[in-house]
C-alpha atoms as a PDB file:
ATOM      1  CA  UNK A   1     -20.130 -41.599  -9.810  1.00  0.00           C
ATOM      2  CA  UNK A   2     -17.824 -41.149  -7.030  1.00  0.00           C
ATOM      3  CA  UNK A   3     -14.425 -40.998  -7.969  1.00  0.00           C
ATOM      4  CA  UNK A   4     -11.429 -39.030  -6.576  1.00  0.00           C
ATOM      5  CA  UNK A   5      -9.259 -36.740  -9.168  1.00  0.00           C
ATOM      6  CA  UNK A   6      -6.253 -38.233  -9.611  1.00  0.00           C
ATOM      7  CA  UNK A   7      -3.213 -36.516  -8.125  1.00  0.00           C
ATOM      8  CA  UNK A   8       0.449 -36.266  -8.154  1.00  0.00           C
ATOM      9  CA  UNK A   9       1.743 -38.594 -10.049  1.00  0.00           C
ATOM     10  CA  UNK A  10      -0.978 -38.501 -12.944  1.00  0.00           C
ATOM     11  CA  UNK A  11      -1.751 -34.620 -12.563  1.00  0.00           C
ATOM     12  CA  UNK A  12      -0.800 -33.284 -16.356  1.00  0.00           C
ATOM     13  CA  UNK A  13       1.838 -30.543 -16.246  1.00  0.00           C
ATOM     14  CA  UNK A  14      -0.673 -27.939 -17.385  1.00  0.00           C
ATOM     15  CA  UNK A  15      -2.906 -28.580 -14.030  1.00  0.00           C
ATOM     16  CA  UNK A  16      -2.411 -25.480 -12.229  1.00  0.00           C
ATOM     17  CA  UNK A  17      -2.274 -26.766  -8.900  1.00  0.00           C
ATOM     18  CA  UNK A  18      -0.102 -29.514  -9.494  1.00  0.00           C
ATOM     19  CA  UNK A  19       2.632 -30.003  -6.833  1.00  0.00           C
ATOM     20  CA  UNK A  20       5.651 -28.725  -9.017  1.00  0.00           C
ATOM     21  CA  UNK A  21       3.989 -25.274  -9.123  1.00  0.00           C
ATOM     22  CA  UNK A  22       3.412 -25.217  -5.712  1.00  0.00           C
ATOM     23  CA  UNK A  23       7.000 -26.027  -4.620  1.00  0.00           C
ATOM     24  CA  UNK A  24       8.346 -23.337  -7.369  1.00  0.00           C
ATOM     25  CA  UNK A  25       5.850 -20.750  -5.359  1.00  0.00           C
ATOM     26  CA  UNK A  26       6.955 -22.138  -2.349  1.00  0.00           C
ATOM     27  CA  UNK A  27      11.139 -21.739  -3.652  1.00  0.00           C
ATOM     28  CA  UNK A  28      10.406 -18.168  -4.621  1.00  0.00           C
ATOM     29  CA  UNK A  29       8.992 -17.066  -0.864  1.00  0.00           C
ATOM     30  CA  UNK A  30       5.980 -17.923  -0.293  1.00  0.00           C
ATOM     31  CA  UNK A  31       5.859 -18.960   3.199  1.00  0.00           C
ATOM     32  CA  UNK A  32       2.671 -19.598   3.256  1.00  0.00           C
ATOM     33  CA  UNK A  33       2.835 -22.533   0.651  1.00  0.00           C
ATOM     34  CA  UNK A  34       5.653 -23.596   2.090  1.00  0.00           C
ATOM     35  CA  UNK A  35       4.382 -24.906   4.871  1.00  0.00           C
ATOM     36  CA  UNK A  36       0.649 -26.145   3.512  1.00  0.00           C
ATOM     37  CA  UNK A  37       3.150 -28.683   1.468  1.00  0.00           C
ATOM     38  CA  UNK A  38       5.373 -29.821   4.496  1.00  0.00           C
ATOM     39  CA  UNK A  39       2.321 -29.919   6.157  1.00  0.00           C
ATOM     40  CA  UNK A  40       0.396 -31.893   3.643  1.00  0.00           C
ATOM     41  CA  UNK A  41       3.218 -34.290   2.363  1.00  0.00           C
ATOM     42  CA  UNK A  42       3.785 -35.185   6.236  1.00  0.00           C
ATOM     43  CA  UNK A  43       2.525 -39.139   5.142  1.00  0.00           C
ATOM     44  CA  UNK A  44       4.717 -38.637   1.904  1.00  0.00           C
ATOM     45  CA  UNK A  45       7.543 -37.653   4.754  1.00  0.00           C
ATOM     46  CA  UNK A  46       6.852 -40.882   6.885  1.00  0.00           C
ATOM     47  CA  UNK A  47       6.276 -43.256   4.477  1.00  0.00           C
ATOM     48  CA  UNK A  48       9.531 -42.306   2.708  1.00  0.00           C
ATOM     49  CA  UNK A  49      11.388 -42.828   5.555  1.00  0.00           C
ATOM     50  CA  UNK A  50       9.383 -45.599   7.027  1.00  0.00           C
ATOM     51  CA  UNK A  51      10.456 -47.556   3.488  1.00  0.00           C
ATOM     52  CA  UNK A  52      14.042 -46.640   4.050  1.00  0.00           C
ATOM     53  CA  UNK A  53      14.573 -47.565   7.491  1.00  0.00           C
ATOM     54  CA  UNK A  54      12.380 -50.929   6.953  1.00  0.00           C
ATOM     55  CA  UNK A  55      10.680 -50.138   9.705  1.00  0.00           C
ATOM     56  CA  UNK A  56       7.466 -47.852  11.002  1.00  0.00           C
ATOM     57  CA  UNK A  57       8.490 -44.551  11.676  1.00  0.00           C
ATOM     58  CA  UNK A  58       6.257 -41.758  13.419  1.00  0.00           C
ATOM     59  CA  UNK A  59       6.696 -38.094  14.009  1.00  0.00           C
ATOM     60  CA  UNK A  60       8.324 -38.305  17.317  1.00  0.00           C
ATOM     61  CA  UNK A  61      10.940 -40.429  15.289  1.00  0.00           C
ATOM     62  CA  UNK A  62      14.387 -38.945  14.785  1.00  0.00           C
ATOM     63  CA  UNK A  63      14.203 -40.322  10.992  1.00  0.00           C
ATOM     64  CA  UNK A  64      11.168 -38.198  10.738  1.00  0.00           C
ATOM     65  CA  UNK A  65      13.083 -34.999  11.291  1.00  0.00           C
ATOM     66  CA  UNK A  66      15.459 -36.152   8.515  1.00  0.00           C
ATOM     67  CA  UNK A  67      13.345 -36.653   6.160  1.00  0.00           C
ATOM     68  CA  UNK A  68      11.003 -33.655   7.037  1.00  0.00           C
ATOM     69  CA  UNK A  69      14.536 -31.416   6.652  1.00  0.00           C
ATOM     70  CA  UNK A  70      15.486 -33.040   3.865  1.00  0.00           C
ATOM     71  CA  UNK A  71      12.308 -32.685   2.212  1.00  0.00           C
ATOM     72  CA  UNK A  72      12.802 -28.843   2.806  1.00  0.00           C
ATOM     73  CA  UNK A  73      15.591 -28.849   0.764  1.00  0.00           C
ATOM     74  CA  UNK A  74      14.310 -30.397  -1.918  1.00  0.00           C
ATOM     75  CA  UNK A  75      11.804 -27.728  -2.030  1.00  0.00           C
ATOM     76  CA  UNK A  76      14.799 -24.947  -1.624  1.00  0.00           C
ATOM     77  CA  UNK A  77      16.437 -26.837  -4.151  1.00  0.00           C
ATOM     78  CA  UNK A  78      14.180 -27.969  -6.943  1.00  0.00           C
ATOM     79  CA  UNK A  79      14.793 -27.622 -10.435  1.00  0.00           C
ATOM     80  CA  UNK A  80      11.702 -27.675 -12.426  1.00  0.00           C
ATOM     81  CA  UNK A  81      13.319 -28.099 -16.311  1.00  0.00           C
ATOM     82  CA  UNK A  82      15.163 -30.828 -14.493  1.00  0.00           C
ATOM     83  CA  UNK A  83      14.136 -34.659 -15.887  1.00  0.00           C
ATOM     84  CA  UNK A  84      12.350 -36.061 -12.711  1.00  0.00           C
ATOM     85  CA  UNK A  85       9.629 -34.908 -10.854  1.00  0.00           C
ATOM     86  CA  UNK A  86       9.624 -33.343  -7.246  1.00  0.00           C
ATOM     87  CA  UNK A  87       8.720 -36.115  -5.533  1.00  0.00           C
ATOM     88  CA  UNK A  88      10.998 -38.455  -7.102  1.00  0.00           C
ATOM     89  CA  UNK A  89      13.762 -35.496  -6.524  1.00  0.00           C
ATOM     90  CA  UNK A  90      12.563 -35.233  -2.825  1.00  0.00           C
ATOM     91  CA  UNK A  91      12.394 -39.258  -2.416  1.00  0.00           C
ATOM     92  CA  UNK A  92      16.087 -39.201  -3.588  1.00  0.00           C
ATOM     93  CA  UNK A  93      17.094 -36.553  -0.963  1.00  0.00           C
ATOM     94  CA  UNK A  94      15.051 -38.021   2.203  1.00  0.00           C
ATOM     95  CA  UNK A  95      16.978 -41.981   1.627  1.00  0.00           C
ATOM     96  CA  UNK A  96      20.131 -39.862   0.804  1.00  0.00           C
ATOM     97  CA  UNK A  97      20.033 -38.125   4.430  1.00  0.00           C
ATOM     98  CA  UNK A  98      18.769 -41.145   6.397  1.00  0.00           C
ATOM     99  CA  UNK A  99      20.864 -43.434   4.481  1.00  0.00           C
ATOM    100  CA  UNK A 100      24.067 -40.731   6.016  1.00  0.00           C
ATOM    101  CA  UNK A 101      22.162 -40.941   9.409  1.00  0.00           C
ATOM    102  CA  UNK A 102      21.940 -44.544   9.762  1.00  0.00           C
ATOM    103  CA  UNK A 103      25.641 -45.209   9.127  1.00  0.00           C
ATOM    104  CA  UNK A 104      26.763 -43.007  10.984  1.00  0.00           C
ATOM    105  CA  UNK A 105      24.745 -44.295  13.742  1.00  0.00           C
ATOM    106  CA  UNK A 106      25.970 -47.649  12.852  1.00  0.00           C
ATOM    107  CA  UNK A 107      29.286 -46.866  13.867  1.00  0.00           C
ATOM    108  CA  UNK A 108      28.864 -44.786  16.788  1.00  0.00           C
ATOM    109  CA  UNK A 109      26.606 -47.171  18.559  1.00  0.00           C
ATOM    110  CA  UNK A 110      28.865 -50.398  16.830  1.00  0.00           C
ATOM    111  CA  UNK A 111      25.524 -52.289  16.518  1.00  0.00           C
ATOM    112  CA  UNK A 112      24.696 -54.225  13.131  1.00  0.00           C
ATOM    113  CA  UNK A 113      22.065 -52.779  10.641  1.00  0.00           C
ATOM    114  CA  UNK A 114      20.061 -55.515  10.614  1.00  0.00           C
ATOM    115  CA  UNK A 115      17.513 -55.346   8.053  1.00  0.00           C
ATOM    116  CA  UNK A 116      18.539 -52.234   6.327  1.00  0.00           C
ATOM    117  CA  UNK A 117      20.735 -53.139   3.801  1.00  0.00           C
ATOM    118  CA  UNK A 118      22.516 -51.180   0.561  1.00  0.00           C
ATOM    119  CA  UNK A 119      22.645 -53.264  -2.000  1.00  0.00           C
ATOM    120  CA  UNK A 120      23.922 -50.615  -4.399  1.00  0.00           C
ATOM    121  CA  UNK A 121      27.477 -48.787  -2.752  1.00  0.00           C
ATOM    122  CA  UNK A 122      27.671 -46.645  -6.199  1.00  0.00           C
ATOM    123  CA  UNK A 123      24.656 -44.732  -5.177  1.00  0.00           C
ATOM    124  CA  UNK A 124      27.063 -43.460  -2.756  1.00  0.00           C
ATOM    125  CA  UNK A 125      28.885 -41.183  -4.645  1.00  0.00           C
ATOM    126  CA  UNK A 126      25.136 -41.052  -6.775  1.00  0.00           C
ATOM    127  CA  UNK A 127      23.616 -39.241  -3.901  1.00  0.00           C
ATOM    128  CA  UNK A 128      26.748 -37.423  -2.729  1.00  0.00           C
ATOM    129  CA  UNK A 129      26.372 -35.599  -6.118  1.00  0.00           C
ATOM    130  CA  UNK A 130      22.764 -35.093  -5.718  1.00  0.00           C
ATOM    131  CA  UNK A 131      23.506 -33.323  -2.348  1.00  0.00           C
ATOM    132  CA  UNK A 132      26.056 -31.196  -3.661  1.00  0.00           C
ATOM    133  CA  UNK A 133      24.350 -30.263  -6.446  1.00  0.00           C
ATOM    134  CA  UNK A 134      20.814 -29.994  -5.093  1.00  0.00           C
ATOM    135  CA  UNK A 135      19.429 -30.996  -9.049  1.00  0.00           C
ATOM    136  CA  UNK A 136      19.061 -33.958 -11.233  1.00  0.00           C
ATOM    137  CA  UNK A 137      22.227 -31.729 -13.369  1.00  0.00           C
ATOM    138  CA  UNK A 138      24.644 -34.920 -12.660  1.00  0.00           C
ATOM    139  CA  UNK A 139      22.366 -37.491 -12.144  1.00  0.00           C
ATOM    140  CA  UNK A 140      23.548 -39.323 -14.898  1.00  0.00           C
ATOM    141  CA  UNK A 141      21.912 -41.817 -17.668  1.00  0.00           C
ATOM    142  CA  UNK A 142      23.628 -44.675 -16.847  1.00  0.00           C
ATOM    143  CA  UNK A 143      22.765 -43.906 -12.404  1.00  0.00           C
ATOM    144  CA  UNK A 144      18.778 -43.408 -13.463  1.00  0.00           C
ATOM    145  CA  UNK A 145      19.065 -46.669 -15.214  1.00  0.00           C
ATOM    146  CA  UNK A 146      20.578 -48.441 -12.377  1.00  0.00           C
ATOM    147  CA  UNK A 147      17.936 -46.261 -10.060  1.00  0.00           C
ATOM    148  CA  UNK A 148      14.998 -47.885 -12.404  1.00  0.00           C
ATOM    149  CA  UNK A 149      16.066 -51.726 -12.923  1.00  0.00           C
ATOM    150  CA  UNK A 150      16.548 -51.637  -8.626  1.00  0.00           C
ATOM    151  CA  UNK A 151      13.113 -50.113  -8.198  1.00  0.00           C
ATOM    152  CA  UNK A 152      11.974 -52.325 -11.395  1.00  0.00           C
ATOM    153  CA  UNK A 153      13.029 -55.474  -9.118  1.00  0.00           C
ATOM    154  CA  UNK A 154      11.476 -54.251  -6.412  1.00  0.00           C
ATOM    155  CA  UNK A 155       8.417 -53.465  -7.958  1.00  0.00           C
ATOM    156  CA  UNK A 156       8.444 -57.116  -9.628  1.00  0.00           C
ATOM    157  CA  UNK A 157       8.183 -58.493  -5.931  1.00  0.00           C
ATOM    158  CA  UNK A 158       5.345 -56.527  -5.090  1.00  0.00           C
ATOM    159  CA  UNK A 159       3.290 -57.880  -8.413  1.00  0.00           C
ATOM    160  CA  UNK A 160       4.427 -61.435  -8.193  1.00  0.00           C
ATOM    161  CA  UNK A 161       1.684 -62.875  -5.393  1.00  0.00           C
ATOM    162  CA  UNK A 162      -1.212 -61.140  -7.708  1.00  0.00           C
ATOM    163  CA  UNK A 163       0.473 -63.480 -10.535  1.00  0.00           C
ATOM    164  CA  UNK A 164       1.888 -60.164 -12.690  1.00  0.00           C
ATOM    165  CA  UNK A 165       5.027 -59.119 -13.989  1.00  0.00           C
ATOM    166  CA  UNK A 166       6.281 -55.379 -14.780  1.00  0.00           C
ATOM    167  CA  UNK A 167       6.216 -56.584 -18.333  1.00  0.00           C
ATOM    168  CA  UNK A 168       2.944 -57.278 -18.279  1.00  0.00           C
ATOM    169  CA  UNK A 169       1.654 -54.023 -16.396  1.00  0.00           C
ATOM    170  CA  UNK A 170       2.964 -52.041 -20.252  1.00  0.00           C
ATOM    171  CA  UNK A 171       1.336 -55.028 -22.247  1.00  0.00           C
ATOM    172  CA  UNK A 172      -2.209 -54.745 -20.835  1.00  0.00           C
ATOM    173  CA  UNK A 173      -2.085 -51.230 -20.588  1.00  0.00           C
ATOM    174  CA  UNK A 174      -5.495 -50.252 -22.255  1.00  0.00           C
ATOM    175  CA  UNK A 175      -4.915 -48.732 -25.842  1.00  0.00           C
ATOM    176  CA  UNK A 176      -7.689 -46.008 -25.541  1.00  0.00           C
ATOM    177  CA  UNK A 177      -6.767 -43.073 -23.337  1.00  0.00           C
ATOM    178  CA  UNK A 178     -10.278 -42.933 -21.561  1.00  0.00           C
ATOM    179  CA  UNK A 179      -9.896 -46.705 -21.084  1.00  0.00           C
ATOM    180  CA  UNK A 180      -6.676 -46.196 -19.554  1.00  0.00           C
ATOM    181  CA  UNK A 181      -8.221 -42.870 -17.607  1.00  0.00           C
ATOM    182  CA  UNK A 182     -10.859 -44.696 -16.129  1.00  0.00           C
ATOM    183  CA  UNK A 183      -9.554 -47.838 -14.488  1.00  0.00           C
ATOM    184  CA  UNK A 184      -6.625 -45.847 -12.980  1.00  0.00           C
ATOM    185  CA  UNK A 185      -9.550 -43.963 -11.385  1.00  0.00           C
ATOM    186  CA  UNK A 186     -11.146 -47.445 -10.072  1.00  0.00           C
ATOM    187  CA  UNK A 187      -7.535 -48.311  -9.197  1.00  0.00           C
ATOM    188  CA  UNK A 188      -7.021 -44.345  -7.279  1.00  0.00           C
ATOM    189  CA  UNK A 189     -10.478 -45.408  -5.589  1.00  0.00           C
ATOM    190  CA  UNK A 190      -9.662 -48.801  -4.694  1.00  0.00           C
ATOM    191  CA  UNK A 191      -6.775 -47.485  -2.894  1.00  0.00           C
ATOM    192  CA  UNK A 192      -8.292 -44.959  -0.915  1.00  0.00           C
ATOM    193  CA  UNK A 193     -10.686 -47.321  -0.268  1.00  0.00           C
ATOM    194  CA  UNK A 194      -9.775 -49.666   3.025  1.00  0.00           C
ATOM    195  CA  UNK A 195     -12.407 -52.129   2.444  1.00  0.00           C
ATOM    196  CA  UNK A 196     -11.744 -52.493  -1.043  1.00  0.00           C
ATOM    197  CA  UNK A 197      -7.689 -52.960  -0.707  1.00  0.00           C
ATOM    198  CA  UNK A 198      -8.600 -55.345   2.067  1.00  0.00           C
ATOM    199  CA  UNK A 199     -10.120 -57.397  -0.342  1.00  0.00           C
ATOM    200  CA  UNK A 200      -7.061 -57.346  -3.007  1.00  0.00           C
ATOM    201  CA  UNK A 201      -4.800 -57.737  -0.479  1.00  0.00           C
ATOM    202  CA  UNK A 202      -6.254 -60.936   1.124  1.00  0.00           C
ATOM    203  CA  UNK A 203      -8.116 -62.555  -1.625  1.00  0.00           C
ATOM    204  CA  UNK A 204      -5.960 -61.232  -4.544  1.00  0.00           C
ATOM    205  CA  UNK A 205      -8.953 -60.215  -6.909  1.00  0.00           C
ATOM    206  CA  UNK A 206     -10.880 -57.059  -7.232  1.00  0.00           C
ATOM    207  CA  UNK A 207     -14.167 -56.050  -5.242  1.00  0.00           C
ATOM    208  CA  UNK A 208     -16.284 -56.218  -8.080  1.00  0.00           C
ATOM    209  CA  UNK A 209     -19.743 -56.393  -6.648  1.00  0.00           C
ATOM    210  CA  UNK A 210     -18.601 -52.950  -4.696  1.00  0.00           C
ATOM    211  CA  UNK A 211     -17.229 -51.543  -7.505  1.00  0.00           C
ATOM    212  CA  UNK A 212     -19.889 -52.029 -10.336  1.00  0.00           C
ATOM    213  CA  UNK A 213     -22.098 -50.239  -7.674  1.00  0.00           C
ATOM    214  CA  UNK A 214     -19.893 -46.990  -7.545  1.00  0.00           C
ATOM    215  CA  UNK A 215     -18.511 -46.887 -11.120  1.00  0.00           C
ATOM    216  CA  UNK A 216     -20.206 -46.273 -14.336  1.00  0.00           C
ATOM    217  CA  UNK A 217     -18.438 -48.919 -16.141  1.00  0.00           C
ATOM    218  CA  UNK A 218     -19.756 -52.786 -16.630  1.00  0.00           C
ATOM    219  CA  UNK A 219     -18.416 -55.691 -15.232  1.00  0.00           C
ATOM    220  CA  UNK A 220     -17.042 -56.779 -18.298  1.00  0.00           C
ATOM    221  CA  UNK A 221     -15.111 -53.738 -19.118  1.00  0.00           C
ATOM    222  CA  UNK A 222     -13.636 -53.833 -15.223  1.00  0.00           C
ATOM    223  CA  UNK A 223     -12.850 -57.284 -15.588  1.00  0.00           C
ATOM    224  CA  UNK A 224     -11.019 -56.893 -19.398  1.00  0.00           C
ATOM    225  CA  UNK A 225      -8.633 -54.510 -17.234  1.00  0.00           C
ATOM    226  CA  UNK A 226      -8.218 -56.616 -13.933  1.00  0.00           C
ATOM    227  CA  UNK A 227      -4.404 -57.025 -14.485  1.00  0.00           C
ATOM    228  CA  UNK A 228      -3.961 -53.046 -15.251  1.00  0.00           C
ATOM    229  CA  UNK A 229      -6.166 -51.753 -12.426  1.00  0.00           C
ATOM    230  CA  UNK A 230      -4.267 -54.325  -9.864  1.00  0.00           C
ATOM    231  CA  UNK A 231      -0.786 -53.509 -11.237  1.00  0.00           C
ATOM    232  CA  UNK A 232      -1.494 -49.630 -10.664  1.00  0.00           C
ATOM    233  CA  UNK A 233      -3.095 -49.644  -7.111  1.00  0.00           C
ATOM    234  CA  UNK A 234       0.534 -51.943  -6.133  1.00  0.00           C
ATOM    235  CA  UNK A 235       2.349 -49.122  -7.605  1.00  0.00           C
ATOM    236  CA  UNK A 236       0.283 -46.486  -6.192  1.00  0.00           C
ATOM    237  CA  UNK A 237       0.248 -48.103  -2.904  1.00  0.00           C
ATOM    238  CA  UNK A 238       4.150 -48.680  -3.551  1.00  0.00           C
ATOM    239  CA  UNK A 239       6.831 -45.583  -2.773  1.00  0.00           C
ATOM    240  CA  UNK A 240       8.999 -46.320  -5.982  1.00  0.00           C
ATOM    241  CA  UNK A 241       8.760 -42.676  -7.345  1.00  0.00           C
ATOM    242  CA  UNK A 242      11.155 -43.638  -9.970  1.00  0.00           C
ATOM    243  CA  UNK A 243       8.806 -46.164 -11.865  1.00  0.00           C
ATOM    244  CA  UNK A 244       5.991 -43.487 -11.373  1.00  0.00           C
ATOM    245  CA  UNK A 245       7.961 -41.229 -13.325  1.00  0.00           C
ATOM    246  CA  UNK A 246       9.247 -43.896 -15.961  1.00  0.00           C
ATOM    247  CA  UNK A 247       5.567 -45.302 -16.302  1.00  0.00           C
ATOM    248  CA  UNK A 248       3.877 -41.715 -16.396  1.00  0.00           C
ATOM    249  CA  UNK A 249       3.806 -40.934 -20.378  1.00  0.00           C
ATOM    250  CA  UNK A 250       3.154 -44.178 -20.941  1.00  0.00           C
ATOM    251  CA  UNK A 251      -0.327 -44.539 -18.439  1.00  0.00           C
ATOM    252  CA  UNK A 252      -1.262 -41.120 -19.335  1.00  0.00           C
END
């Protein structure tokens, strides 16, 4: 069947290309990897910043070089026994930098912000630590809480025209771990699938014709985990690398 490995956020920690061990390889020297993972997180890079800014940003973008710097650090910077993953640690780092850039361009230029607003002031002095530091060391309990229930409400938004709640994505979750395993496969396929996210996205129910074609699984079985494989391809498709993290153990 074809199916895509699933990456990043559901690689195990033992897979030995994962993108933690390339960044440590990367932090000790190796040039080389280095730049294969600037090069290759470049749409991890604009998307970041792109979510940030509220607004589409390319390479020629100033808030592209921000977040392309910033991601550099986090790579420089990265502490592996730390409790977050990289890209959660280099998320955190990129909206740090651009959220410092866009202020202070707020003020020089005197013009209003518009749609780019920060709800949260404490994750001022949250990030300001982060920078300092360059580690999750002082990233506190309490500040990943109040990291989670923002990206929880955001995340809430995304699942409430599908007719789904957060809640709901841990309730359906499938109790067998090749259950679970294979429709986060259909959902990794759906989303790197245009045709078939066109078809969630616009008619807010799963290709299934297309997919019982390319999946050894039955209709049935796709259709008794409709609410799970929808709720992961939002939160794939999504850039809240803080739920990823939070939800990981539990959809692995």
């Amino acid at each position: 069947m074809i199916l895509a490995s699933i990456q990043g956020l559901f690689l195990k920690k033992q897979t030995k290309h994962n993108v933690e061990a390339l960044v440590i390889q990367a932090k000790n020297g190796d040039k080389e990897v280095q730049h294969e993972l600037l090069s290759s997180y470049t749409p991890f890079m604009k998307k970041t910043a792109s979510f940030v800014c509220k607004r589409y940003i390319s390479e020629q973008d100033d808030e592209y070089s921000i977040a392309m710097f910033a991601f550099n650090d986090a790579i420089e910077h990265f502490e592996l026994d730390k409790n977050a993953s990289f890209l959660t640690f280099a998320h955190l780092l990129i909206r740090r930098k651009l959220i410092d850039f866009i202020r202070k361009e707020s003020r020089r230029k005197e013009i209003s912000l518009g749609q780019i607003t920060f709800e949260h002031e404490d994750h001022k002095d949250q990030f300001d630590i982060l920078e300092s530091s360059h580690s999750f060391e002082q990233f506190t309990a309490k500040q990943q809480a109040e990291e989670r229930r923002h990206q929880i409400a955001i995340y809430e938004s995304l699942l409430k025209p599908y007719g789904l709640s957060f809640q709901e994505l841990i309730n359906v979750s499938p109790s067998h771990k090749d259950a679970r395993q294979t429709a986060i496969q259909i959902a990794q396929l759906i989303v790197e699938t245009d045709e078939f996210y066109e078809v969630l996205q616009s008619k807010k129910r799963l290709p299934m014709k297309e997919l019982e074609e390319l999946v050894n699984v039955s209709r049935k079985t796709i259709e008794r985990h409709r609410k799970y494989i929808i709720a992961i391809v939002i939160l794939l498709k999504s850039d809240l690398h803080y739920i990823k993290d939070y939800l990981k153990g539990r959809m692995s």
